[in-house]
C-alpha atoms as a PDB file:
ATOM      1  CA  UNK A   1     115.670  63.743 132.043  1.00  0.00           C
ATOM      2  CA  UNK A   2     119.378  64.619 131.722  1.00  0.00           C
ATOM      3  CA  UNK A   3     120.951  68.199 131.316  1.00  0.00           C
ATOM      4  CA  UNK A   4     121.546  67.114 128.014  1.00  0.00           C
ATOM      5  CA  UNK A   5     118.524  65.821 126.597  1.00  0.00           C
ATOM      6  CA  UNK A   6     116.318  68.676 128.360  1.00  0.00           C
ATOM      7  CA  UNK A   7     119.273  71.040 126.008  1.00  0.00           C
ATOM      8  CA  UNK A   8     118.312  69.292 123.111  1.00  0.00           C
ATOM      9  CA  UNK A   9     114.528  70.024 123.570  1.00  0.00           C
ATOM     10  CA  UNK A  10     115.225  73.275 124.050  1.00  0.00           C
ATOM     11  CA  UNK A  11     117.406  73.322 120.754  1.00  0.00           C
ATOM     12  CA  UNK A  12     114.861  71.385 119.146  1.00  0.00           C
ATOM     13  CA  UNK A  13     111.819  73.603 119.962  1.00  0.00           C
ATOM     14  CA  UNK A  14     113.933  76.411 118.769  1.00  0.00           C
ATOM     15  CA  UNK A  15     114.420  75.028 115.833  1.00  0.00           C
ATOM     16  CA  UNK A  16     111.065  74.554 114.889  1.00  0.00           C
ATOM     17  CA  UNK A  17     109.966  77.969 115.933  1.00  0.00           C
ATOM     18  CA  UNK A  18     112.931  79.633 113.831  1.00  0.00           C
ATOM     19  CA  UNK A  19     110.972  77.109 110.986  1.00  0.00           C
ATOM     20  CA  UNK A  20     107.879  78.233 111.626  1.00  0.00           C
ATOM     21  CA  UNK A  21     108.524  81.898 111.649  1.00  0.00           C
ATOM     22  CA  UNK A  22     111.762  82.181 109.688  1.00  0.00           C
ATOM     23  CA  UNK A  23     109.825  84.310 106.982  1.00  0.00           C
ATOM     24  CA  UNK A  24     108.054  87.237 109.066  1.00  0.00           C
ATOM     25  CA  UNK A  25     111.516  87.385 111.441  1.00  0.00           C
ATOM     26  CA  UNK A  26     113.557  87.432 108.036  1.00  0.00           C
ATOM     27  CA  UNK A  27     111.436  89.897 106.367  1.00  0.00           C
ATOM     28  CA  UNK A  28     111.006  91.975 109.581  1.00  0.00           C
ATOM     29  CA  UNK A  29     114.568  92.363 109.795  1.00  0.00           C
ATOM     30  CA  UNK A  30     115.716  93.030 106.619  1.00  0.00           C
ATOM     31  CA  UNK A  31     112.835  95.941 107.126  1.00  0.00           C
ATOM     32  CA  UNK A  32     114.458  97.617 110.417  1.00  0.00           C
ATOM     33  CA  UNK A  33     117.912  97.068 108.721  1.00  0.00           C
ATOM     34  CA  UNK A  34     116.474  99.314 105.621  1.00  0.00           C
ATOM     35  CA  UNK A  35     115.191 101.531 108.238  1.00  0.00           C
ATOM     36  CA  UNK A  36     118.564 101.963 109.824  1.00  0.00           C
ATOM     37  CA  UNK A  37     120.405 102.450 106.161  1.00  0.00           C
ATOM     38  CA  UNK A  38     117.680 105.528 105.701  1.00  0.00           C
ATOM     39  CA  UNK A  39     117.860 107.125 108.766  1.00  0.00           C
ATOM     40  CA  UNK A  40     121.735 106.825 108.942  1.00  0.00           C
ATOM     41  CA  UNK A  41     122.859 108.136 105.283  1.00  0.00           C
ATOM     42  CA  UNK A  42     120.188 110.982 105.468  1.00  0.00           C
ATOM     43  CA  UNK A  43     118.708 109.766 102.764  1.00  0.00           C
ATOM     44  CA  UNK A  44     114.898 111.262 103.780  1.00  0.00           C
ATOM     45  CA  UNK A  45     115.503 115.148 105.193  1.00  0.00           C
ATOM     46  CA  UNK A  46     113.184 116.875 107.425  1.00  0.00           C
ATOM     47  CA  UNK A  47     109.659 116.982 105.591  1.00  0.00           C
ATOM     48  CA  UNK A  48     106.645 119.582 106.683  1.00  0.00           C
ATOM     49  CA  UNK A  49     103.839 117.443 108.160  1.00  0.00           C
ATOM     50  CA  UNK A  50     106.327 114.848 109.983  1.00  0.00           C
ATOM     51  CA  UNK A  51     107.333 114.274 113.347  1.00  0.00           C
ATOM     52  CA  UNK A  52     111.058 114.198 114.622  1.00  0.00           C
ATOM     53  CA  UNK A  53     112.450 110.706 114.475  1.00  0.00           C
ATOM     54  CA  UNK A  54     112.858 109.614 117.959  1.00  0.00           C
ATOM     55  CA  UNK A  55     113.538 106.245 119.998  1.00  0.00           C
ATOM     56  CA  UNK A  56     110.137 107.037 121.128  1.00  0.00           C
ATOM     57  CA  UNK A  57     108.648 107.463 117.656  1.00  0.00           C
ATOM     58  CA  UNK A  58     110.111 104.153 116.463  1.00  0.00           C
ATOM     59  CA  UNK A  59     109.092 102.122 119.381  1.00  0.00           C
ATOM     60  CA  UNK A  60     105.212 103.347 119.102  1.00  0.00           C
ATOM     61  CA  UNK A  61     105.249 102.519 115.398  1.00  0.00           C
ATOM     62  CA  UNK A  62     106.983  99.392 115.433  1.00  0.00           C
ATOM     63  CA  UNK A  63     104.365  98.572 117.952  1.00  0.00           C
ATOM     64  CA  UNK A  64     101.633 100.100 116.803  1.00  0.00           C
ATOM     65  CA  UNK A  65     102.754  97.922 113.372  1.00  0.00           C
ATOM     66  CA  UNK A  66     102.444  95.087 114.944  1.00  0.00           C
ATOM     67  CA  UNK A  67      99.066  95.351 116.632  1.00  0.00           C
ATOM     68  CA  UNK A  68      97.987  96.332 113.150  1.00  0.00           C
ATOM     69  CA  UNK A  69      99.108  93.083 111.383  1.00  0.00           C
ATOM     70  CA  UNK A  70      97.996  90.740 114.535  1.00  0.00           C
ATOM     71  CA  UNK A  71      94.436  92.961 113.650  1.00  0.00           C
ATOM     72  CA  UNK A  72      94.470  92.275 110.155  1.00  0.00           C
ATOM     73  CA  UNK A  73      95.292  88.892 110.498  1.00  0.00           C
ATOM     74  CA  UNK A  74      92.526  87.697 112.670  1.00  0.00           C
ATOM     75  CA  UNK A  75      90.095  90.316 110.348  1.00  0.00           C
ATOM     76  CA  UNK A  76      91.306  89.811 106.812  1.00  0.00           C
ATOM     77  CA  UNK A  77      92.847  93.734 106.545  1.00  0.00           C
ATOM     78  CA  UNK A  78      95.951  95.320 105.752  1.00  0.00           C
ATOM     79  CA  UNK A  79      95.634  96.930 109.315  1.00  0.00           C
ATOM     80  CA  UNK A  80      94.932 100.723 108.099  1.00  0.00           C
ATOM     81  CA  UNK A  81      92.305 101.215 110.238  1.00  0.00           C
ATOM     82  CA  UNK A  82      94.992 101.095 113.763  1.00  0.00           C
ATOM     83  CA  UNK A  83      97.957 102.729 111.166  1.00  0.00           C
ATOM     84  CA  UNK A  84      95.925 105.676 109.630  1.00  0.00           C
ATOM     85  CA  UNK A  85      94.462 107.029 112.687  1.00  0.00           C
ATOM     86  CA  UNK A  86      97.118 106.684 114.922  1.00  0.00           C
ATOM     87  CA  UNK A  87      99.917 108.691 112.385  1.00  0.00           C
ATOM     88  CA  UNK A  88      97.200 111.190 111.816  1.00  0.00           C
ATOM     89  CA  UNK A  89      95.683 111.968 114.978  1.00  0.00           C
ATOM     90  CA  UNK A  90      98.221 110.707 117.822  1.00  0.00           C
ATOM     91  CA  UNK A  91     101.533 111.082 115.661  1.00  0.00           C
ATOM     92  CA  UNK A  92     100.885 114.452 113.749  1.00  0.00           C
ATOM     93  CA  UNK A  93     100.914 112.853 110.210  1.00  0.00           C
ATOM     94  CA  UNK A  94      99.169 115.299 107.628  1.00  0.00           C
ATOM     95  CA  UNK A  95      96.143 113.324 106.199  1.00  0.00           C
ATOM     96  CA  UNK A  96      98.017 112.593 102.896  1.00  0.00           C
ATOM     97  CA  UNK A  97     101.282 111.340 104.480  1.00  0.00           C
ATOM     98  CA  UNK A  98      99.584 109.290 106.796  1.00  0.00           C
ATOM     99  CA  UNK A  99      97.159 107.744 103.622  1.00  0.00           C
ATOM    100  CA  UNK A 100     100.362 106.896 101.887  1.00  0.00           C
ATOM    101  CA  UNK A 101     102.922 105.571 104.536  1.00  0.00           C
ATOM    102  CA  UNK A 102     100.290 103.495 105.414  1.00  0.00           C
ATOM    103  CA  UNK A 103      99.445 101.887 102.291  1.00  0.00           C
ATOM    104  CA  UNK A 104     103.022 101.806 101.600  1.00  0.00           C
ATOM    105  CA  UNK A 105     103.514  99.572 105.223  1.00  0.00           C
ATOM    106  CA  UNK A 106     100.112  96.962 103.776  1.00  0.00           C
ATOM    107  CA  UNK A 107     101.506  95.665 100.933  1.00  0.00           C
ATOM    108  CA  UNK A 108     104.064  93.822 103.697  1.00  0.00           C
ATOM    109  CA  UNK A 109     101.035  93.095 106.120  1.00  0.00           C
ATOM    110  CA  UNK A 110      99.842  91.468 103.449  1.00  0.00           C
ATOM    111  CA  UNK A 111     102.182  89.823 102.142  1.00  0.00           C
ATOM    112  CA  UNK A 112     103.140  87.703 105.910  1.00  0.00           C
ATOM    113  CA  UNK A 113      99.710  87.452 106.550  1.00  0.00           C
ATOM    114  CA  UNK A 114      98.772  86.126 103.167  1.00  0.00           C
ATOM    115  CA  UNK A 115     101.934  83.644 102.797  1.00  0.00           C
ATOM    116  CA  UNK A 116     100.478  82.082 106.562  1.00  0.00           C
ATOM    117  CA  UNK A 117      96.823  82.307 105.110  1.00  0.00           C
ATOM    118  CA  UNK A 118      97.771  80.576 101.921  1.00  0.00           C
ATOM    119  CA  UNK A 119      99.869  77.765 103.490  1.00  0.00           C
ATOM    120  CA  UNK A 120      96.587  76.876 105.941  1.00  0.00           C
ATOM    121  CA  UNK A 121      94.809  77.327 102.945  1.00  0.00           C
ATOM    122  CA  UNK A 122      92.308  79.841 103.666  1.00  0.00           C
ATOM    123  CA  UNK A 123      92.276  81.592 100.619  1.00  0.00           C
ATOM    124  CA  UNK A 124      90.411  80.866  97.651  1.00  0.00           C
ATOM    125  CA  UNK A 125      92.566  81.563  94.139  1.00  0.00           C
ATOM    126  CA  UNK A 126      90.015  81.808  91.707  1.00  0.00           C
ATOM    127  CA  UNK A 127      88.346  84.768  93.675  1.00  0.00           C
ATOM    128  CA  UNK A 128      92.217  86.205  94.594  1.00  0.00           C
ATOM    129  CA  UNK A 129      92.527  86.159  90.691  1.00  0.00           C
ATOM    130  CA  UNK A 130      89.419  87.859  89.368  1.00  0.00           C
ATOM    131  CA  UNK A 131      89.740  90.464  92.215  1.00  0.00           C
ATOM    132  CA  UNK A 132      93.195  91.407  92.117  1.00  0.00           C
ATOM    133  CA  UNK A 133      92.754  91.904  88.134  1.00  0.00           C
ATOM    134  CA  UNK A 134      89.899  94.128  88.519  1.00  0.00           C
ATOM    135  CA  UNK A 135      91.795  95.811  91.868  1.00  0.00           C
ATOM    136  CA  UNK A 136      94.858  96.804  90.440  1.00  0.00           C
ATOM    137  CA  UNK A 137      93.206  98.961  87.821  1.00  0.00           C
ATOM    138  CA  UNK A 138      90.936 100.041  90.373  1.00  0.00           C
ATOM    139  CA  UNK A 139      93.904 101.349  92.370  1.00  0.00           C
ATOM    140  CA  UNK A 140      95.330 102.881  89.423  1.00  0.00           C
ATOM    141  CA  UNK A 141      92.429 105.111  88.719  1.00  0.00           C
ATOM    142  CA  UNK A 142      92.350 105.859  92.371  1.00  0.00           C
ATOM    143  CA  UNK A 143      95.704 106.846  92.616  1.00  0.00           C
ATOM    144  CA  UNK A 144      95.148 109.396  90.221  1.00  0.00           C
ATOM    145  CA  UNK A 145      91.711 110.820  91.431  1.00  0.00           C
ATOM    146  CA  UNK A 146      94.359 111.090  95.210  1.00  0.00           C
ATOM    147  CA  UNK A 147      96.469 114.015  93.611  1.00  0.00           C
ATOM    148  CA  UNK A 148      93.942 116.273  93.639  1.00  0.00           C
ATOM    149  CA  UNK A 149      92.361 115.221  96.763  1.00  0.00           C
ATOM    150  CA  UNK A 150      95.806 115.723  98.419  1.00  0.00           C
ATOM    151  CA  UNK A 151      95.253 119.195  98.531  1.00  0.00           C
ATOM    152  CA  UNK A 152      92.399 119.190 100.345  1.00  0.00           C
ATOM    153  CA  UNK A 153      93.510 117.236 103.738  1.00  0.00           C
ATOM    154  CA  UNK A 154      90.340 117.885 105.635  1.00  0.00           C
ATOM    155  CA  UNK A 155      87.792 116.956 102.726  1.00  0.00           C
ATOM    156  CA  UNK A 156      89.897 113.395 102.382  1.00  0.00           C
ATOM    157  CA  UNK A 157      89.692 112.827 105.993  1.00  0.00           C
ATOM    158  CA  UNK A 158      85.697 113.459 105.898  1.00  0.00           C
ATOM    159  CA  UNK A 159      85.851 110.867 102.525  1.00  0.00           C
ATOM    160  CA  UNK A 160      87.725 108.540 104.555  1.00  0.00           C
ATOM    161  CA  UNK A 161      85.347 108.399 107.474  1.00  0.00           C
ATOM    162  CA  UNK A 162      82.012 107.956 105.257  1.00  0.00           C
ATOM    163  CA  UNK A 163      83.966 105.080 103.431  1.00  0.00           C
ATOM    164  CA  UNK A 164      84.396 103.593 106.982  1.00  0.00           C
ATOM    165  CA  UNK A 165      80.718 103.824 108.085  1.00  0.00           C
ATOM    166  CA  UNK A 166      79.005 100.970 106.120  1.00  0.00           C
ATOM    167  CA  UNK A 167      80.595  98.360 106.480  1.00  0.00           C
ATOM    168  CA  UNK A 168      81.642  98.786 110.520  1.00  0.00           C
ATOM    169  CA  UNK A 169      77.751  99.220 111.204  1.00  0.00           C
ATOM    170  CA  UNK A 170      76.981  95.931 109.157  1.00  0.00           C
ATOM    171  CA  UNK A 171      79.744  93.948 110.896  1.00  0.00           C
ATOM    172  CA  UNK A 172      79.184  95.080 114.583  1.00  0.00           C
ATOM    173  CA  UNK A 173      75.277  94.188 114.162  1.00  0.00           C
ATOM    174  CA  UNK A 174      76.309  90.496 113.035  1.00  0.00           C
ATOM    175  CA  UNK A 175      78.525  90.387 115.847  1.00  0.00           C
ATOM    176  CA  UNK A 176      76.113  91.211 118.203  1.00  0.00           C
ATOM    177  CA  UNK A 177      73.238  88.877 116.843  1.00  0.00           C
ATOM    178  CA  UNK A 178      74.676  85.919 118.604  1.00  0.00           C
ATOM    179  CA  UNK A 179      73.887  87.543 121.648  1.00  0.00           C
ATOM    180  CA  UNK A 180      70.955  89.526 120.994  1.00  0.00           C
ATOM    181  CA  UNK A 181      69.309  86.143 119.909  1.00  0.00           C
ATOM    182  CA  UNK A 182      71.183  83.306 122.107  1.00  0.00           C
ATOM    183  CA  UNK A 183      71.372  81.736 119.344  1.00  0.00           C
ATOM    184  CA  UNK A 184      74.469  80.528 117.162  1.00  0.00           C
ATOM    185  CA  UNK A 185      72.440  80.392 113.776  1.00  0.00           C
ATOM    186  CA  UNK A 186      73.026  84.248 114.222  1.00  0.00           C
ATOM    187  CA  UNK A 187      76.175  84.218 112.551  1.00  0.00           C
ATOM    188  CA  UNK A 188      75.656  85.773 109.317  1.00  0.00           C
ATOM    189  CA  UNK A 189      73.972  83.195 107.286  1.00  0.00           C
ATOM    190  CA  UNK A 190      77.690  81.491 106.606  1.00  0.00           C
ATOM    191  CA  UNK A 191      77.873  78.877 104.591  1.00  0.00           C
ATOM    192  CA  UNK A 192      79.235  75.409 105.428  1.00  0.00           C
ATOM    193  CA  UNK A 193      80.878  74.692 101.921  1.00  0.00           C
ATOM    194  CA  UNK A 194      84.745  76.016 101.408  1.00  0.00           C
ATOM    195  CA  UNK A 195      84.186  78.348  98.383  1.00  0.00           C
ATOM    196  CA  UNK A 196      83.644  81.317  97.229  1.00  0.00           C
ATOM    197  CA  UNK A 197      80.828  82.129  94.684  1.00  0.00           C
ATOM    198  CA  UNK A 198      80.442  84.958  91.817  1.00  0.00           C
ATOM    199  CA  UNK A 199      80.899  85.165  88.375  1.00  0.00           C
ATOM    200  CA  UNK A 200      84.463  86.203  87.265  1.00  0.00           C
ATOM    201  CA  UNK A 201      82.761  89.728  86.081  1.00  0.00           C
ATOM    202  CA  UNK A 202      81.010  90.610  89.163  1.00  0.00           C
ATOM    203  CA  UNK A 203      84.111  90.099  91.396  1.00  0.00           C
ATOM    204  CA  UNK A 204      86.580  91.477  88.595  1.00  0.00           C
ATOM    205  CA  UNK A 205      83.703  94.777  89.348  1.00  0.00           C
ATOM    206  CA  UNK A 206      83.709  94.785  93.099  1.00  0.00           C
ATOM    207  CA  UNK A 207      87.854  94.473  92.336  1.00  0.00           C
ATOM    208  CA  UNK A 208      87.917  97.457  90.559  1.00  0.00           C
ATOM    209  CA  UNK A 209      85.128  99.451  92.911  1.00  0.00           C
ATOM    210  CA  UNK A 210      87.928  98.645  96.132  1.00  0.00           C
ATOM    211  CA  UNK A 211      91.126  99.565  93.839  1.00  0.00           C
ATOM    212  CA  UNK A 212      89.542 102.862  93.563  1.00  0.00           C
ATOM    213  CA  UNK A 213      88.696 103.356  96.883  1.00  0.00           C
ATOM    214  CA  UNK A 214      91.875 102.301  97.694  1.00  0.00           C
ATOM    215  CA  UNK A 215      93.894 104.191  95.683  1.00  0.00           C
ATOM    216  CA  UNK A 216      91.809 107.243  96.669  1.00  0.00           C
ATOM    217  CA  UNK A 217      91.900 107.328 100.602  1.00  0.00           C
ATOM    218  CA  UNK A 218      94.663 104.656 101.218  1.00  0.00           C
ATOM    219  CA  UNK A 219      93.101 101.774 102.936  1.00  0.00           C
ATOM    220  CA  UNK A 220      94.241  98.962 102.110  1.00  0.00           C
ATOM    221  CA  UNK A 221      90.461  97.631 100.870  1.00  0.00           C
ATOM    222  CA  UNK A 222      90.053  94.795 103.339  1.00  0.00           C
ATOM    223  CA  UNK A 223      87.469  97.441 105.098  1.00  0.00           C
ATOM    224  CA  UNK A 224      85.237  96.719 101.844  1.00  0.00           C
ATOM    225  CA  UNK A 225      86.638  93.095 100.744  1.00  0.00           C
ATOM    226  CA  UNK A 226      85.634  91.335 103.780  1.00  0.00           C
ATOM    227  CA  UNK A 227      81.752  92.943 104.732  1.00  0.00           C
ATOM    228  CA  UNK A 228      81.511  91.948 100.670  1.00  0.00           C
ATOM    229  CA  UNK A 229      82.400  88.520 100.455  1.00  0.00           C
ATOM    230  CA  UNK A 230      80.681  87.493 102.680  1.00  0.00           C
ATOM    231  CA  UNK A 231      77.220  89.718 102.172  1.00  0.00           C
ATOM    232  CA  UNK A 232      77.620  89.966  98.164  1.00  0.00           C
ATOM    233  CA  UNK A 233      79.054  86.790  97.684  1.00  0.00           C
ATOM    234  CA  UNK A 234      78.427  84.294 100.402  1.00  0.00           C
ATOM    235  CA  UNK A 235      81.917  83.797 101.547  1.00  0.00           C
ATOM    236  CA  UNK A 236      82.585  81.172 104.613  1.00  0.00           C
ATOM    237  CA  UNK A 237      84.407  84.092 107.756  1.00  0.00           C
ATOM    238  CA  UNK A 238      87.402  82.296 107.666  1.00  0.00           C
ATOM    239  CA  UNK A 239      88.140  81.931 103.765  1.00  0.00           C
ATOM    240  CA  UNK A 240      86.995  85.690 103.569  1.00  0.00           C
ATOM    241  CA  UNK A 241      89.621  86.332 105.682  1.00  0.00           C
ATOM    242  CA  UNK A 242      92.534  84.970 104.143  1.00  0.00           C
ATOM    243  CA  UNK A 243      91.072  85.761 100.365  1.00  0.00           C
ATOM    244  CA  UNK A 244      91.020  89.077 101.803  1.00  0.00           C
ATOM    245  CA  UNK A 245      94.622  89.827 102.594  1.00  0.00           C
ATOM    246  CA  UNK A 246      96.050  87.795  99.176  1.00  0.00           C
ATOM    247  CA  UNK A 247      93.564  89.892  96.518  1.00  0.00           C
ATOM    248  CA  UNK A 248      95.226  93.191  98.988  1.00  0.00           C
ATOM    249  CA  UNK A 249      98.783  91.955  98.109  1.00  0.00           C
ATOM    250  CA  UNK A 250      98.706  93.497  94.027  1.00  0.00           C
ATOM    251  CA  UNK A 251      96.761  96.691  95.179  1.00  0.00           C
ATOM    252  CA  UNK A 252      98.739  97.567  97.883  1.00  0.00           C
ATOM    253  CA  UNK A 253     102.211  96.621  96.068  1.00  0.00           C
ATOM    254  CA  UNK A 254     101.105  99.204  92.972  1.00  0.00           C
ATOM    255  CA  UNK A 255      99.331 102.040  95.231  1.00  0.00           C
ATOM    256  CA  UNK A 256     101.741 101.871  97.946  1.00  0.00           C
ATOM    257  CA  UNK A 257     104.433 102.272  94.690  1.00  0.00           C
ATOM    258  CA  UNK A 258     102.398 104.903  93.322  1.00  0.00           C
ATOM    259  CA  UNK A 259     101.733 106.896  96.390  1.00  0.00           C
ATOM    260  CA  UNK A 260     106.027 106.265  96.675  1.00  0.00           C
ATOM    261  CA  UNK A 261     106.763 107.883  93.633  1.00  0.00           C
ATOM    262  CA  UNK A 262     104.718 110.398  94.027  1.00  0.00           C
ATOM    263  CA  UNK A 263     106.219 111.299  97.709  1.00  0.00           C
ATOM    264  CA  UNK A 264     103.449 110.465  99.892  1.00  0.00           C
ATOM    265  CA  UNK A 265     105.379 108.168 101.568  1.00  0.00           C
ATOM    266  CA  UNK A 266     107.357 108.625 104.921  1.00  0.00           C
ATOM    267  CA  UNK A 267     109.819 105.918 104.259  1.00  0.00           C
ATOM    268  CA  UNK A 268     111.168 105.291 107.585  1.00  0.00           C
ATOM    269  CA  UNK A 269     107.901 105.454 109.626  1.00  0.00           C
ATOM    270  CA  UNK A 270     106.918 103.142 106.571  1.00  0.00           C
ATOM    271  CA  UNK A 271     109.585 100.308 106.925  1.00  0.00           C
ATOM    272  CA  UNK A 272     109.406 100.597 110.499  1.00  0.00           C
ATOM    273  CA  UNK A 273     105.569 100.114 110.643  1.00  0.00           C
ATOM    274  CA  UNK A 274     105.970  97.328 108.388  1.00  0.00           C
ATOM    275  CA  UNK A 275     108.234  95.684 109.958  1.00  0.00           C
ATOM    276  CA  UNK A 276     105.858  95.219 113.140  1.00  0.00           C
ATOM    277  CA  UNK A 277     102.891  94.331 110.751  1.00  0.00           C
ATOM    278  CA  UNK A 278     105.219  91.418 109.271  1.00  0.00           C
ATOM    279  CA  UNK A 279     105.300  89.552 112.520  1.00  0.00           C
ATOM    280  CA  UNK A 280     101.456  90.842 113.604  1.00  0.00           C
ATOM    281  CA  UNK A 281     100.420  89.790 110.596  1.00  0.00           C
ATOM    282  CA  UNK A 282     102.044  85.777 110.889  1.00  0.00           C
ATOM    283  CA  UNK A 283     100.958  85.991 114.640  1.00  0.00           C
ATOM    284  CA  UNK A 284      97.156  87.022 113.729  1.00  0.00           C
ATOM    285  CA  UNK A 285      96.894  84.602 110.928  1.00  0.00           C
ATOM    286  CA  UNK A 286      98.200  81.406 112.782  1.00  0.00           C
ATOM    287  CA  UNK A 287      95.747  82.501 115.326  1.00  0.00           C
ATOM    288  CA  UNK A 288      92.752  83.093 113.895  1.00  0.00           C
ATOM    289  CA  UNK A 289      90.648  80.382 114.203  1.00  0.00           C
ATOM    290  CA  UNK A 290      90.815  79.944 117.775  1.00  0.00           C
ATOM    291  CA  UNK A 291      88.753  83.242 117.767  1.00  0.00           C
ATOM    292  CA  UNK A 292      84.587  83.003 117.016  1.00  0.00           C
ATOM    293  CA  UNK A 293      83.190  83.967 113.678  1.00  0.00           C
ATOM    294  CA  UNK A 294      80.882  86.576 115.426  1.00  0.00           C
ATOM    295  CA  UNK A 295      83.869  87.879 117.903  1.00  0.00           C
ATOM    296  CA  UNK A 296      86.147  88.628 114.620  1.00  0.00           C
ATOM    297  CA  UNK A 297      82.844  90.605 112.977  1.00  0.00           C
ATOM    298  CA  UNK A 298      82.251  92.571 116.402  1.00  0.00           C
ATOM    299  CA  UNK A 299      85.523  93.449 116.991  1.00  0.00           C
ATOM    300  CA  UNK A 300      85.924  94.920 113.272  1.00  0.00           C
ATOM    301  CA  UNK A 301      82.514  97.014 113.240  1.00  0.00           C
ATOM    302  CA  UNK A 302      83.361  98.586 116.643  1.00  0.00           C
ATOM    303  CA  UNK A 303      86.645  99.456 115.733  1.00  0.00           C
ATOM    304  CA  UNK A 304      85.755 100.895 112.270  1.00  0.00           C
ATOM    305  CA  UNK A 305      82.997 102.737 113.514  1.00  0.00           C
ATOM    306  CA  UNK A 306      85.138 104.660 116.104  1.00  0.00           C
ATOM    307  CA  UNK A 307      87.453 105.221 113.512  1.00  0.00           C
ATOM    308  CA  UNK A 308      84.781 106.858 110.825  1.00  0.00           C
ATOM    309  CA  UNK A 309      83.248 108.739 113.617  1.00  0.00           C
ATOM    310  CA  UNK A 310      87.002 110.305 114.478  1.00  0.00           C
ATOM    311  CA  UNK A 311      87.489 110.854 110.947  1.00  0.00           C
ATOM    312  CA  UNK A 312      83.965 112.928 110.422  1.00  0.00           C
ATOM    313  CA  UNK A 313      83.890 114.913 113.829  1.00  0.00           C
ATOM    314  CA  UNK A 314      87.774 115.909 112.552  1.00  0.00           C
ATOM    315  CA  UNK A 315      86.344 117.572 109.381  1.00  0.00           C
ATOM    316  CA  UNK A 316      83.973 119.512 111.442  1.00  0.00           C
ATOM    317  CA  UNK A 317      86.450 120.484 113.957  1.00  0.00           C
ATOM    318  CA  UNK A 318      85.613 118.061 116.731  1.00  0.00           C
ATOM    319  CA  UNK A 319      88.060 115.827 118.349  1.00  0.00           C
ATOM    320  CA  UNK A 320      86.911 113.008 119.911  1.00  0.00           C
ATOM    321  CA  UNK A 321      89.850 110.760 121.234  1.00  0.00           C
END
């Protein structure tokens, strides 16, 4: 091969990966660049409850971002359960800061992760629909039950970690079947068809119960969205997961808004976290099925179940790392 046709492969290839990923590196960037215009024009002061805005600082949340999308991705969530955590325990976010900035940074986790999701069609409309009506008035109410739990930082962190409990202890124990039965029919009882079943009222319902919940503690609801499809409703894994991450997109948009308004929101740490979940998010999606129904379920309940343990032993004074 010539000098000039292996330059035109390499051209090529680029091209097609600039294609591929021109809307998470577009996004992503016009993110940092918003970052930049805050930081520069002073346009955020010092706020109680925040860290100092450091090269350091913006590295570990860019990164931290980005693991977070690549998590929800593969899982179906808006990534809360790395972002939360990490601001509040590691980064010295007070517990309402850290709820909103991180809600604030899932409505662009999903929103990559859903546009990759909806192009390899894993996500079922009718369900999105029904869901996202019922979750955006869900949110609503649970937006306005989070003012008064604001004041009490310790008592939403304890809410927070109960919320987390269920549904990590469900998922870990189907990811574990497989091997506690060496057997694939383990897997959860998933269906073989490519729906999702429920009456528009039952999932408008289970909309509105998430919206609350996330509204209330922050989360972007795939915690509760994906352990229910597929329990309550029968949901294939993969479907769930992309389903997931589109019915997030209206929640997240109006409570991250909400919590905005009603300065919750660290903007910079926001964009910046963001801006790592866009391309985590495109990365995890395009991924996903290369990864075992029962690995994606294990991997979720272990996680979620360290996190709800941290949250709980916080509220009684007990750090656990």
């Amino acid at each position: 091969m010539s000098s000039k046709e292996a330059e035109m492969g390499h051209t090529s290839r680029g091209m097609a990966f600039l294609s591929k990923y021109y809307f998470p590196i577009s996004l992503s960037t016009i993110l940092l660049i918003c970052a930049v215009c805050v930081y520069s024009f002073n346009l955020e002061g010092p706020r109680e409850g925040v860290p100092q805005t450091t090269i350091v600082l913006v590295s570990v949340l860019f990164i931290t971002g980005f693991f977070a999308g690549l998590l929800g991705g593969w899982i179906g969530t808006g990534g809360c359960s790395i972002m939360l955590p990490i601001l509040h325990f590691y980064l010295g976010f007070s517990a309402p800061l850290a709820v909103g900035t991180t809600l604030f940074a899932v409505i662009f986790t999903t929103l990559s992760g859903g546009f990759v999701h909806f192009k390899n069609k894993n996500v079922d409309r009718r369900t999105t629909i029904w869901m996202g009506i019922g979750g955006v008035i869900g949110v609503i109410i649970g937006s306005w039950l989070f003012i008064y739990l604001s004041r009490q930082s310790a008592v939403l962190a304890l809410i927070i970690g109960i919320v987390f409990i269920w549904p990590a202890l469900r998922m870990a124990y189907e990811g574990l079947m497989p091997y506690l039965k060496k057997s694939s029919a383990a897997l959860g009882g998933q269906p073989q068809e490519n729906i999702i079943k429920g009456s528009p009222a039952k999932l408008s319902i289970f909309g509105v119960i998430v919206g609350i919940a996330t509204g209330l503690v922050g989360l972007g609801g795939g915690y509760a969205i994906v352990p229910g499809l597929i329990y309550l409703f029968g949901a294939p894994v993969y479907l769930t997961m992309g389903t997931s991450l589109a019915v997030m997109l209206p929640m997240a948009a109006i409570g991250g808004s909400i919590k905005l308004y009603q300065g919750y929101v660290v903007l910079i740490a926001g964009l910046i976290l963001a801006a790592g979940t866009a391309i985590g998010a495109q990365v995890g999606a395009a991924t996903i099925k290369k990864i075992k129904p029962n690995v994606l379920k294990l991997m979720f309940g272990v996680y979620f179940l360290y996190v709800a343990l941290k949250f709980i032993f916080s509220y009684i004074g007990v750090m656990i790392w």
